[in-house]
N, C-alpha and C. Protein backbone atom coordinates (compact mmCIF):
# COMPACT_ATOMS: atom_id res chain seq x y z
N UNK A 1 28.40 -23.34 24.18
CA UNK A 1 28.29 -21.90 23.98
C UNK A 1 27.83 -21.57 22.56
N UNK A 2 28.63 -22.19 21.47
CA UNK A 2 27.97 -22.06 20.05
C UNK A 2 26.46 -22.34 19.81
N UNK A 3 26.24 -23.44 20.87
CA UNK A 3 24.51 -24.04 20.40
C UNK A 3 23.66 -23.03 20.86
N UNK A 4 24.08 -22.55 22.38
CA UNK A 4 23.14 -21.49 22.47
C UNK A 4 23.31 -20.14 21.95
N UNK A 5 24.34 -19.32 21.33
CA UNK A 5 24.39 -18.12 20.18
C UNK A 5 23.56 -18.78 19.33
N UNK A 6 23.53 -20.01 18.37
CA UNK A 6 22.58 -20.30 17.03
C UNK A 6 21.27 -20.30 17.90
N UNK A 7 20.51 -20.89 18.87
CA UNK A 7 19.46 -20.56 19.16
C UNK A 7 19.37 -19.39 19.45
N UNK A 8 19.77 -18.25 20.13
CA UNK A 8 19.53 -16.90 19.87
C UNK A 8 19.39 -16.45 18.48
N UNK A 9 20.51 -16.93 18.08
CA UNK A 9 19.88 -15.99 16.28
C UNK A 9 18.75 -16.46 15.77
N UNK A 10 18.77 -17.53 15.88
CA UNK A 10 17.07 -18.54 15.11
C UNK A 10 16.53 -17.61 16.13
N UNK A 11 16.05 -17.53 17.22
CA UNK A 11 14.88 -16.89 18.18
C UNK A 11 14.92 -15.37 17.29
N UNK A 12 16.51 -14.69 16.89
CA UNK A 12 16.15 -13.39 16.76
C UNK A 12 15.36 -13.20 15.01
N UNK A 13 15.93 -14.64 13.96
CA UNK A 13 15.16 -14.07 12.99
C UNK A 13 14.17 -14.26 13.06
N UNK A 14 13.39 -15.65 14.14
CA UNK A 14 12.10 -15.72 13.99
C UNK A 14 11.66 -14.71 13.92
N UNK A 15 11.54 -13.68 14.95
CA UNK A 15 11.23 -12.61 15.38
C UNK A 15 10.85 -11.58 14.12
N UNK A 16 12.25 -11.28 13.67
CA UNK A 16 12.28 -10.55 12.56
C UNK A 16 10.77 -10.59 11.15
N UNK A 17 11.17 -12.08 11.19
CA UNK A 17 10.29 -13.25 10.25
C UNK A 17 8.31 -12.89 10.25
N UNK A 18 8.40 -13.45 11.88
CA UNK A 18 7.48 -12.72 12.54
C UNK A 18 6.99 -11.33 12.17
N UNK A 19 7.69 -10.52 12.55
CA UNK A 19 7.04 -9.25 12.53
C UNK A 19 6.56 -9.01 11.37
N UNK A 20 7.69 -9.23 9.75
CA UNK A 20 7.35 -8.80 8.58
C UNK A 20 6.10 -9.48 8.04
N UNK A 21 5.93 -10.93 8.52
CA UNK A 21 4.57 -11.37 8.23
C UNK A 21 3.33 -10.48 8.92
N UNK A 22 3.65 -10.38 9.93
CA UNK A 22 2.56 -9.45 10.63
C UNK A 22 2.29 -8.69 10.07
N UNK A 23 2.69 -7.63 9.75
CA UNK A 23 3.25 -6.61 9.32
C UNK A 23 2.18 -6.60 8.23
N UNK A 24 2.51 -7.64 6.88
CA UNK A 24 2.23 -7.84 5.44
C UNK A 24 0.78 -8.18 5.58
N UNK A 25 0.56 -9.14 6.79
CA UNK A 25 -1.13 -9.44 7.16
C UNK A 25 -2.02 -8.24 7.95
N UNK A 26 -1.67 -7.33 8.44
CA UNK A 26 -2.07 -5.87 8.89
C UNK A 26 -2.11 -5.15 7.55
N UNK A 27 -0.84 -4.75 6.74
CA UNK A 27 -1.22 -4.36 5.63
C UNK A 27 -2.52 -4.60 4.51
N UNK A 28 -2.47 -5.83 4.67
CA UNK A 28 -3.51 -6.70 3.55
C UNK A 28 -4.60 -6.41 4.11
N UNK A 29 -5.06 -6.27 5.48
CA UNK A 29 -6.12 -6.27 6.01
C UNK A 29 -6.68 -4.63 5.76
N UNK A 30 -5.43 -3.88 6.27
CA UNK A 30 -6.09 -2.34 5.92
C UNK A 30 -6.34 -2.15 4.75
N UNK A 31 -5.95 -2.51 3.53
CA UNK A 31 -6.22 -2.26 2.14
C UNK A 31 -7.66 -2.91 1.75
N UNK A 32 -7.68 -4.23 2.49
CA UNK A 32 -9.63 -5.01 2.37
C UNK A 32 -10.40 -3.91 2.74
N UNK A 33 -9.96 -3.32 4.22
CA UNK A 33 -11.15 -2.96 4.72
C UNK A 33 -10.83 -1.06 3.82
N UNK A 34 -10.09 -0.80 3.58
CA UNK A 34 -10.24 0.65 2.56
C UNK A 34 -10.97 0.08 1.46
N UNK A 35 -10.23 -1.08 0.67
CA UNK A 35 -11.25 -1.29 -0.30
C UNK A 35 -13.12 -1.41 -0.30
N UNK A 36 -13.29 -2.31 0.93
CA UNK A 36 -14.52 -2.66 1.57
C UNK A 36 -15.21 -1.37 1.81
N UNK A 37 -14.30 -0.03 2.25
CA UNK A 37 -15.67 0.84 2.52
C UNK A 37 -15.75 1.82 1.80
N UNK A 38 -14.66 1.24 0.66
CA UNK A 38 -15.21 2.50 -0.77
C UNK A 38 -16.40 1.63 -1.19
N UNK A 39 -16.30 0.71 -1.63
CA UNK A 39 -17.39 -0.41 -2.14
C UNK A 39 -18.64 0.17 -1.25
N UNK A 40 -18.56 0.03 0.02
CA UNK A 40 -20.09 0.11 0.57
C UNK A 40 -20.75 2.01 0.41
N UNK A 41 -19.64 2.92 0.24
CA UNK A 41 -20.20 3.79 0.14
C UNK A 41 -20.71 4.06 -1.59
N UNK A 42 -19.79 3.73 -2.23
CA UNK A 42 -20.53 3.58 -3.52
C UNK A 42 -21.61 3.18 -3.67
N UNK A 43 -21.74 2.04 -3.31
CA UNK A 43 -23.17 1.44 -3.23
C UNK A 43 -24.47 1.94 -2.22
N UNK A 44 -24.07 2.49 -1.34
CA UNK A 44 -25.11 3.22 -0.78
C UNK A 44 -25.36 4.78 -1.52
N UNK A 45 -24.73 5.07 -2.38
CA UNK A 45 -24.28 6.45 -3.06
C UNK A 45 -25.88 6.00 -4.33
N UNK A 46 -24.94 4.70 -5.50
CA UNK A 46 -25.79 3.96 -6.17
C UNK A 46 -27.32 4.21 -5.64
N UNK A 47 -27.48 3.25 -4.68
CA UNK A 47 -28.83 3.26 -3.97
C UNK A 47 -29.73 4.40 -3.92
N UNK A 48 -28.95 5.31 -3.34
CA UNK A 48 -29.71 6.46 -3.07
C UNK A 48 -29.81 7.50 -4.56
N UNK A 49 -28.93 7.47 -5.33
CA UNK A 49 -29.13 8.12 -6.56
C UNK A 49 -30.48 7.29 -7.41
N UNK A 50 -30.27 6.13 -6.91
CA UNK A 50 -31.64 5.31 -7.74
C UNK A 50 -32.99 5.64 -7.38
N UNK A 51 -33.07 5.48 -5.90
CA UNK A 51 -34.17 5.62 -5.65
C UNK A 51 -34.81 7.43 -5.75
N UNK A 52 -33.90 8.03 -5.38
CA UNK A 52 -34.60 9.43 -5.49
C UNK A 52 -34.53 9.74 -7.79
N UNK A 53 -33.81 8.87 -8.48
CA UNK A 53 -34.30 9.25 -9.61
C UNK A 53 -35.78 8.63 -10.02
N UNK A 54 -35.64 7.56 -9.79
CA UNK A 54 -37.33 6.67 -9.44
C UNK A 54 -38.58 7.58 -8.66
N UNK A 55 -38.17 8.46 -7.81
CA UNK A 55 -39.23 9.00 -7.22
C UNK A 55 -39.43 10.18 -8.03
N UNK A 56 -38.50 10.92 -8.51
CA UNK A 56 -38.86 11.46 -9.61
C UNK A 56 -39.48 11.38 -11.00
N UNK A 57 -39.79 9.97 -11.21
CA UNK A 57 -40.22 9.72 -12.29
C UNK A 57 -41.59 9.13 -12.09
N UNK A 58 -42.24 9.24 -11.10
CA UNK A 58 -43.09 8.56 -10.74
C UNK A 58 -43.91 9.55 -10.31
């Protein structure tokens, strides 16, 4: 009876364990991809401020 309560608790912190990693790797991922699409709009921002000051100078 004791062996199987300790395998329930091990099963329940895995769990726990589990989730908060999940959790921390979902986090990390939404912050790449916020970071990732400030980056790409900047740079398409960049781009386009370049080229229309270039066409103005030309």
């Amino acid at each position: 009876m004791g062996r199987i309560l300790l395998i329930a608790a091990a099963v329940v912190v895995g769990f726990f364990l589990l989730g908060s990693v999940i959790g921390l790797i979902f986090g990390a991922l939404k912050w790449v991809l916020i970071i990732g699409a400030i980056a790409l709009i900047v740079s398409v921002v960049l781009k386009l401020t370049r080229s229309s000051r270039s066409s103005h100078y030309s």
